[in-house]
C-alpha atoms as a PDB file:
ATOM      1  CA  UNK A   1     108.872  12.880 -99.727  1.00  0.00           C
ATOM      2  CA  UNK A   2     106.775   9.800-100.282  1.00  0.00           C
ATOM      3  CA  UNK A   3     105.570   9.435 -96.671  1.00  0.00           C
ATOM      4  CA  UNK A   4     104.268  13.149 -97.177  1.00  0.00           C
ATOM      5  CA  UNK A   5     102.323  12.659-100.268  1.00  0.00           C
ATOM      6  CA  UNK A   6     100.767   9.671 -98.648  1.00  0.00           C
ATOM      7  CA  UNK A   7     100.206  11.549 -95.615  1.00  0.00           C
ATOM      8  CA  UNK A   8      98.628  14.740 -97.644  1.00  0.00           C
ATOM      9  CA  UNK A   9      96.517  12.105 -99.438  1.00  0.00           C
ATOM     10  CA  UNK A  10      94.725  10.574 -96.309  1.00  0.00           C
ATOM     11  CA  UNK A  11      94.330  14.170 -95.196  1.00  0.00           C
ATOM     12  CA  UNK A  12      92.503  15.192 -98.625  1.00  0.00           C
ATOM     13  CA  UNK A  13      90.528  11.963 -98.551  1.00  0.00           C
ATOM     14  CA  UNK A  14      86.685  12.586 -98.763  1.00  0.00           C
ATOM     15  CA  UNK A  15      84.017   9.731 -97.163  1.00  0.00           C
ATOM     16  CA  UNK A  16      83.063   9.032-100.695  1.00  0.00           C
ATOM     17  CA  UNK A  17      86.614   7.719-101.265  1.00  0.00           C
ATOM     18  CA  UNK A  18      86.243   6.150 -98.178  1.00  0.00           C
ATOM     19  CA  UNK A  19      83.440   4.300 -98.537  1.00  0.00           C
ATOM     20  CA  UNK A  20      85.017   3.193-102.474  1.00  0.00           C
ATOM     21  CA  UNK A  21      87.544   1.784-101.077  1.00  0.00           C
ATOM     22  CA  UNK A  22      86.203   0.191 -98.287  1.00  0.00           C
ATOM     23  CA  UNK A  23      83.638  -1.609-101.033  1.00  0.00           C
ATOM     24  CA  UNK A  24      86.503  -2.209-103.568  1.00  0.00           C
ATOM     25  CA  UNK A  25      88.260  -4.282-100.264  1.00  0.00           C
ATOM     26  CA  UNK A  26      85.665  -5.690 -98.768  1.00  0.00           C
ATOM     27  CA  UNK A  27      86.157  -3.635 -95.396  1.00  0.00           C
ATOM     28  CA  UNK A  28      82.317  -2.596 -95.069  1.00  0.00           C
ATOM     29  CA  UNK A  29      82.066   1.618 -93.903  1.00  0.00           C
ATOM     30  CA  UNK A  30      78.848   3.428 -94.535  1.00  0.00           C
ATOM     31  CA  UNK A  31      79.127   7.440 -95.848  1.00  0.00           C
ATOM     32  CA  UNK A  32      78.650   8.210 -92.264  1.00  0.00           C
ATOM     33  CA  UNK A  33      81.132   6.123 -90.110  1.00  0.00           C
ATOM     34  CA  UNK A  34      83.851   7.140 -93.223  1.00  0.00           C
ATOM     35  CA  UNK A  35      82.732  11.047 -92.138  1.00  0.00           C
ATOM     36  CA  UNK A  36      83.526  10.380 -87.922  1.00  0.00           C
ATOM     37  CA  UNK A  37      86.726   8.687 -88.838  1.00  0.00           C
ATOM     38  CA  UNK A  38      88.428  11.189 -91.658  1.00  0.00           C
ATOM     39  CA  UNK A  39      87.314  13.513 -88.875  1.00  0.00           C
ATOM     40  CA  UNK A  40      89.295  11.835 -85.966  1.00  0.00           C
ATOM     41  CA  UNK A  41      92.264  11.523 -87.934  1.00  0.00           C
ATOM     42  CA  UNK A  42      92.458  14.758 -88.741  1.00  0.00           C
ATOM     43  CA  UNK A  43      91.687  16.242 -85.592  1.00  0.00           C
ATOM     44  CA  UNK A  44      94.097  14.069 -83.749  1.00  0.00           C
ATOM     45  CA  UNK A  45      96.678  14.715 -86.379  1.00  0.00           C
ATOM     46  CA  UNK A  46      97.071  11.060 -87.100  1.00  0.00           C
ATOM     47  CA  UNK A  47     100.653  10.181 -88.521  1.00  0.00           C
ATOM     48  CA  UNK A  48      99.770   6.717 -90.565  1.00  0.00           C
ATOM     49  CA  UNK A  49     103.779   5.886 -90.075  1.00  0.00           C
ATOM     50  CA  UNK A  50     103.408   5.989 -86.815  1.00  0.00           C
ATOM     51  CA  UNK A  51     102.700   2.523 -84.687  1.00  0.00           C
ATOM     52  CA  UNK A  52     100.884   4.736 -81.999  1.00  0.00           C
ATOM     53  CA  UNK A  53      98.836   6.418 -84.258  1.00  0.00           C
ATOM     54  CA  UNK A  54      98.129   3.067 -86.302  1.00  0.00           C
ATOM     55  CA  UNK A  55      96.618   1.691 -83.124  1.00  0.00           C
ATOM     56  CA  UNK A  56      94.753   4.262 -81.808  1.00  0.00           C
ATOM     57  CA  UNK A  57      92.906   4.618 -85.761  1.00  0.00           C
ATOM     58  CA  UNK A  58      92.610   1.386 -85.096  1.00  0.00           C
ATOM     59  CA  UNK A  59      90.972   1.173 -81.335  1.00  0.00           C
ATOM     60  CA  UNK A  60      88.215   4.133 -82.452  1.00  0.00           C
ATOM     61  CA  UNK A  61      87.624   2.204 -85.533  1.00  0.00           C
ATOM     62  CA  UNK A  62      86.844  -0.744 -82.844  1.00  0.00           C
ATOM     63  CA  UNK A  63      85.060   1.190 -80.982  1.00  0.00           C
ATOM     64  CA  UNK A  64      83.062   3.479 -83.756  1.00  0.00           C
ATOM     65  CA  UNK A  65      82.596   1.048 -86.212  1.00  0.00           C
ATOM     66  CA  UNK A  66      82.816  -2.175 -85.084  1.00  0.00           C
ATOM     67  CA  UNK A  67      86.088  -4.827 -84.082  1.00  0.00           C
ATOM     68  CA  UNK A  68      85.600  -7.161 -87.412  1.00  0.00           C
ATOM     69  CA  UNK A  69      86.120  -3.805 -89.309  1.00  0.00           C
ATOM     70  CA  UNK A  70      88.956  -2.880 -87.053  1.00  0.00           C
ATOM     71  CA  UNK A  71      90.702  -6.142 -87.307  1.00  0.00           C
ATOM     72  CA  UNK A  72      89.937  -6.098 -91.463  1.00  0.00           C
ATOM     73  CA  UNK A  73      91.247  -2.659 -91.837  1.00  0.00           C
ATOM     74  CA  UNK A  74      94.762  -3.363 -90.292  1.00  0.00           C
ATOM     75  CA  UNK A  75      94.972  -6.519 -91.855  1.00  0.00           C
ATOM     76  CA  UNK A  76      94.240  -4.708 -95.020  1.00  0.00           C
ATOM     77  CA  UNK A  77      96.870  -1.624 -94.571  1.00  0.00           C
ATOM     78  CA  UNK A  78      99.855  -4.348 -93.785  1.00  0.00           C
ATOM     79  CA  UNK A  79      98.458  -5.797 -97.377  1.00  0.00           C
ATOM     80  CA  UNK A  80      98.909  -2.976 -98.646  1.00  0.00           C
ATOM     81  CA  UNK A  81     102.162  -1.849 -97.851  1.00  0.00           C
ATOM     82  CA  UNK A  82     103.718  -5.252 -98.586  1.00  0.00           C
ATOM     83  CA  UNK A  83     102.372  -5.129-102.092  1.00  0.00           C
ATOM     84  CA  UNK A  84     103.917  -1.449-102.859  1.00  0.00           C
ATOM     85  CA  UNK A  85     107.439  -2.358-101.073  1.00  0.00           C
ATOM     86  CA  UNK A  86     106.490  -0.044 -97.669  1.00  0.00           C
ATOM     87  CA  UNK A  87     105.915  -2.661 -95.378  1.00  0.00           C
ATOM     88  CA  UNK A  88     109.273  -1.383 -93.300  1.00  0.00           C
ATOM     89  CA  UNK A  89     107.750   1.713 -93.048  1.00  0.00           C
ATOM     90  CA  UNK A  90     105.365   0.485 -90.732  1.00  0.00           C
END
């Protein structure tokens, strides 16, 4: 039930959030490049539990956005779930 509020959450996620977030952790994402990614994850139905999924997000981040971003944004979702006990879920 958890995965699928977390999952419904990233869905719902606007580019302002986004871009909050990305100042509150220091992961740098204009309104714009927070748009084209909520975008590809929901058209490509991403599955954040999902290792695949993870590194494609993760490759089009690279790619879109830039690699330091890339490599800043995983870093910072393994943070993440280590500090709310969900680290095995990835």
């Amino acid at each position: 039930m958890l995965k699928q509020l977390i999952t419904t959450r990233l869905y719902n996620a606007t580019p302002n959030e986004v871009v909050s977030y990305s100042h509150e952790y220091q992961v740098p994402i204009n309104h714009k490049q927070a748009t084209m990614l909520l975008d590809f994850i929901k058209q490509n139905k991403i599955d954040p539990f999902s290792e695949k999924d993870r590194l494609k997000t993760f490759k089009y981040i690279e790619q879109k956005i830039g690699s330091q971003e890339a490599k800043q944004a995983s870093e910072l979702l393994y943070r993440l779930a280590k500090q709310y006990n969900v680290d095995d879920w990835l």
